[in-house]
Protein backbone atom coordinates (compact mmCIF):
# COMPACT_ATOMS: atom_id res chain seq x y z
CA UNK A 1 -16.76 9.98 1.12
CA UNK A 2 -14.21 12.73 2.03
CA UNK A 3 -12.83 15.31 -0.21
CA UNK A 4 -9.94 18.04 -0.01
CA UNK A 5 -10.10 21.11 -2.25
CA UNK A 6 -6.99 22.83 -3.08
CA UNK A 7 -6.87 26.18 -6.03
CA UNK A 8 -4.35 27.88 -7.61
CA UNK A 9 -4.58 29.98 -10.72
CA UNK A 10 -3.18 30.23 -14.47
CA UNK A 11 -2.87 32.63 -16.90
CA UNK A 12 -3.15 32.07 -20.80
CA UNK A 13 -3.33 33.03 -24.20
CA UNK A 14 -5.69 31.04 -26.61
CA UNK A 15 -7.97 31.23 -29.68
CA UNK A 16 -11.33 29.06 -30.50
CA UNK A 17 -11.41 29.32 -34.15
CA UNK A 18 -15.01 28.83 -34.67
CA UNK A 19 -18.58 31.14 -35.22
CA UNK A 20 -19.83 29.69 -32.14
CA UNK A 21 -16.96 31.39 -29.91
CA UNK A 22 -17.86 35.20 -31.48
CA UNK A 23 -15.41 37.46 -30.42
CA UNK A 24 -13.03 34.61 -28.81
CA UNK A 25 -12.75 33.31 -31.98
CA UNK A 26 -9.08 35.79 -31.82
CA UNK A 27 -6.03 35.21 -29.94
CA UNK A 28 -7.37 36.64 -25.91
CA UNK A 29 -6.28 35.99 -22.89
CA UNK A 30 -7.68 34.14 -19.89
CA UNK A 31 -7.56 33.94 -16.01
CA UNK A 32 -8.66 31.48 -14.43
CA UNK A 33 -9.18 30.24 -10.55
CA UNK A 34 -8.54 26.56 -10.98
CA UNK A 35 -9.88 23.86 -7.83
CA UNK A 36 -8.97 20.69 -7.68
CA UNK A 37 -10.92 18.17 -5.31
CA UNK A 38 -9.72 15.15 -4.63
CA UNK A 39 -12.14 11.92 -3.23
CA UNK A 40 -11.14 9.32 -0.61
CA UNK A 41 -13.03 6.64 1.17
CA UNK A 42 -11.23 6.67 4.50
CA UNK A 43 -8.70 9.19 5.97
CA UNK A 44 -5.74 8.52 6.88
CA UNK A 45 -3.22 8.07 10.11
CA UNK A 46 -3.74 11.54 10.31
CA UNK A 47 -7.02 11.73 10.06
CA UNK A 48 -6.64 13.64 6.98
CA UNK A 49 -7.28 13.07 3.10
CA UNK A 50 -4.29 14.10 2.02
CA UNK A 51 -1.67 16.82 3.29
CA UNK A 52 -2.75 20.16 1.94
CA UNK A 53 0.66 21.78 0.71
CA UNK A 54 1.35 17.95 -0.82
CA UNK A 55 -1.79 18.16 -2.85
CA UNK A 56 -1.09 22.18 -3.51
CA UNK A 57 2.01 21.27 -4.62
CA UNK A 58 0.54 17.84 -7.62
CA UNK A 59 -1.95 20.96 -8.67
CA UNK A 60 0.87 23.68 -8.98
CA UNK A 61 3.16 20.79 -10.70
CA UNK A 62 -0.31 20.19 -13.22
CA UNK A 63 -0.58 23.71 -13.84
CA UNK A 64 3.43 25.05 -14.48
CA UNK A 65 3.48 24.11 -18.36
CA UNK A 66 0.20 26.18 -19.30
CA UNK A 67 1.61 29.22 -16.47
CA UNK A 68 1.46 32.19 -19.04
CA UNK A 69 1.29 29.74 -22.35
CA UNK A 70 -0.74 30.38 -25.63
CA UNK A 71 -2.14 27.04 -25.71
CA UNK A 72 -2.30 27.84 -29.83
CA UNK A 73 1.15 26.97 -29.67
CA UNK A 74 1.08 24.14 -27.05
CA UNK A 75 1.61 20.67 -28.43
CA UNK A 76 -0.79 19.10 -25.91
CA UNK A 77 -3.60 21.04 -27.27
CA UNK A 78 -2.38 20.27 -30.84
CA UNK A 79 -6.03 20.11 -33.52
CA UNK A 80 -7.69 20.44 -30.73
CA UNK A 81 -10.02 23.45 -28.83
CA UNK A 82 -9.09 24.56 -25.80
CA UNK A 83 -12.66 25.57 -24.23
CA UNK A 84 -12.80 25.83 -20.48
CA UNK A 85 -14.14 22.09 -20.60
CA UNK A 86 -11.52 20.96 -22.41
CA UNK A 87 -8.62 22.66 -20.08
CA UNK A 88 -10.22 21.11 -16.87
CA UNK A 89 -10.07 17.53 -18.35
CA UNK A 90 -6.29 18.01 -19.71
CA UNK A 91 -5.79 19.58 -15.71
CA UNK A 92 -7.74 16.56 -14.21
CA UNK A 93 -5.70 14.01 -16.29
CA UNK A 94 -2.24 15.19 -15.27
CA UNK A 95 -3.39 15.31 -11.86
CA UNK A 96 -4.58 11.92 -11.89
CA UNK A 97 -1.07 10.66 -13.58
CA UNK A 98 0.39 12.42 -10.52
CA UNK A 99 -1.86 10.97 -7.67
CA UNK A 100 -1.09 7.51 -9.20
CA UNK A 101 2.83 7.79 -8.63
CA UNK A 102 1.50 8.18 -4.79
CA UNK A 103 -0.42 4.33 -4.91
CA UNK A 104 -2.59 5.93 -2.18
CA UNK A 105 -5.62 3.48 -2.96
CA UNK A 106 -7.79 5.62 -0.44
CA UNK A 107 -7.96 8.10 -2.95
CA UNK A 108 -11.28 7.14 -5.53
CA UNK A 109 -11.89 10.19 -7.63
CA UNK A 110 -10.94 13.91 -8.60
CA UNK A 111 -12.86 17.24 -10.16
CA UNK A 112 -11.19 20.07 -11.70
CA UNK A 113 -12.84 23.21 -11.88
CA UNK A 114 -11.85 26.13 -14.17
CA UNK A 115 -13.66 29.54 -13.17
CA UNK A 116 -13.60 32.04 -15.79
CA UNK A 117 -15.14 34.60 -13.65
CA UNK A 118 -17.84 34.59 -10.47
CA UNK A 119 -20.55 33.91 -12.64
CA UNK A 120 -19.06 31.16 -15.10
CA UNK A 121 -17.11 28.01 -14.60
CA UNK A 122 -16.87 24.96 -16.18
CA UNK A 123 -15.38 21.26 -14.72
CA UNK A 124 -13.80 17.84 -15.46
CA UNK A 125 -14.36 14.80 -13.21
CA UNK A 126 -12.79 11.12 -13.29
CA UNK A 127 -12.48 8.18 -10.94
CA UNK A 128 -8.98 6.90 -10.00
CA UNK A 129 -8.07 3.39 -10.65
């Protein structure tokens, strides 16, 4: 199995609204480093998994409608939290919508990670059709 890992990184504004969250329960913001790795089962003519700035480019496209966003007000994240977890999924879904406009059936699987900071981080994986 080979992978490619690109990153790029957002900024935001949220709130999680609950005891659990202590003092993030309030509007904050957040930085995060954000990797996307992408899974194939063969490489291609080029002996590569996938161009670098193409794949730079599906994560920067992902990323552009949460770019400086309070997600409070975003209507993807609508009743719902937006924990680290959460974020990587919503990232790894639009990435995977993306990937699938490419009908590159090498390609088997992704993972999003969000890192908070060096010592936190949290992730989202899912296998491509």
């Amino acid at each position: 199995m080979y992978t490619l890992t690109v990153r790029d990184n957002i900024m935001i504004a949220h709130s999680l609204p609950r005891p659990a969250f202590g003092p993030a329960q309030g509007l904050h913001g957040a930085t995060f480093v954000v990797e996307l790795s992408i899974r194939a089962l063969e490489l291609d003519e080029n002996a590569t998994v996938m161009d670098i700035g193409a794949l730079s480019g599906v994560l920067g496209g992902a990323l552009e409608e949460l770019r400086y966003r309070n997600l409070d007000e975003h209507p993807a994240f609508e009743g719902r939290l937006t924990t680290t977890e959460a974020l990587a999924r919503h990232i790894a879904e639009d990435v995977a919508a993306r990937l699938s406009q490419s009908e590159d059936e090498r390609l088997v699987g992704l993972s999003v990670v969000l890192r908070e900071n060096p010592d936190a981080w949290a992730g989202y994986s899912l296998d491509l059709p």
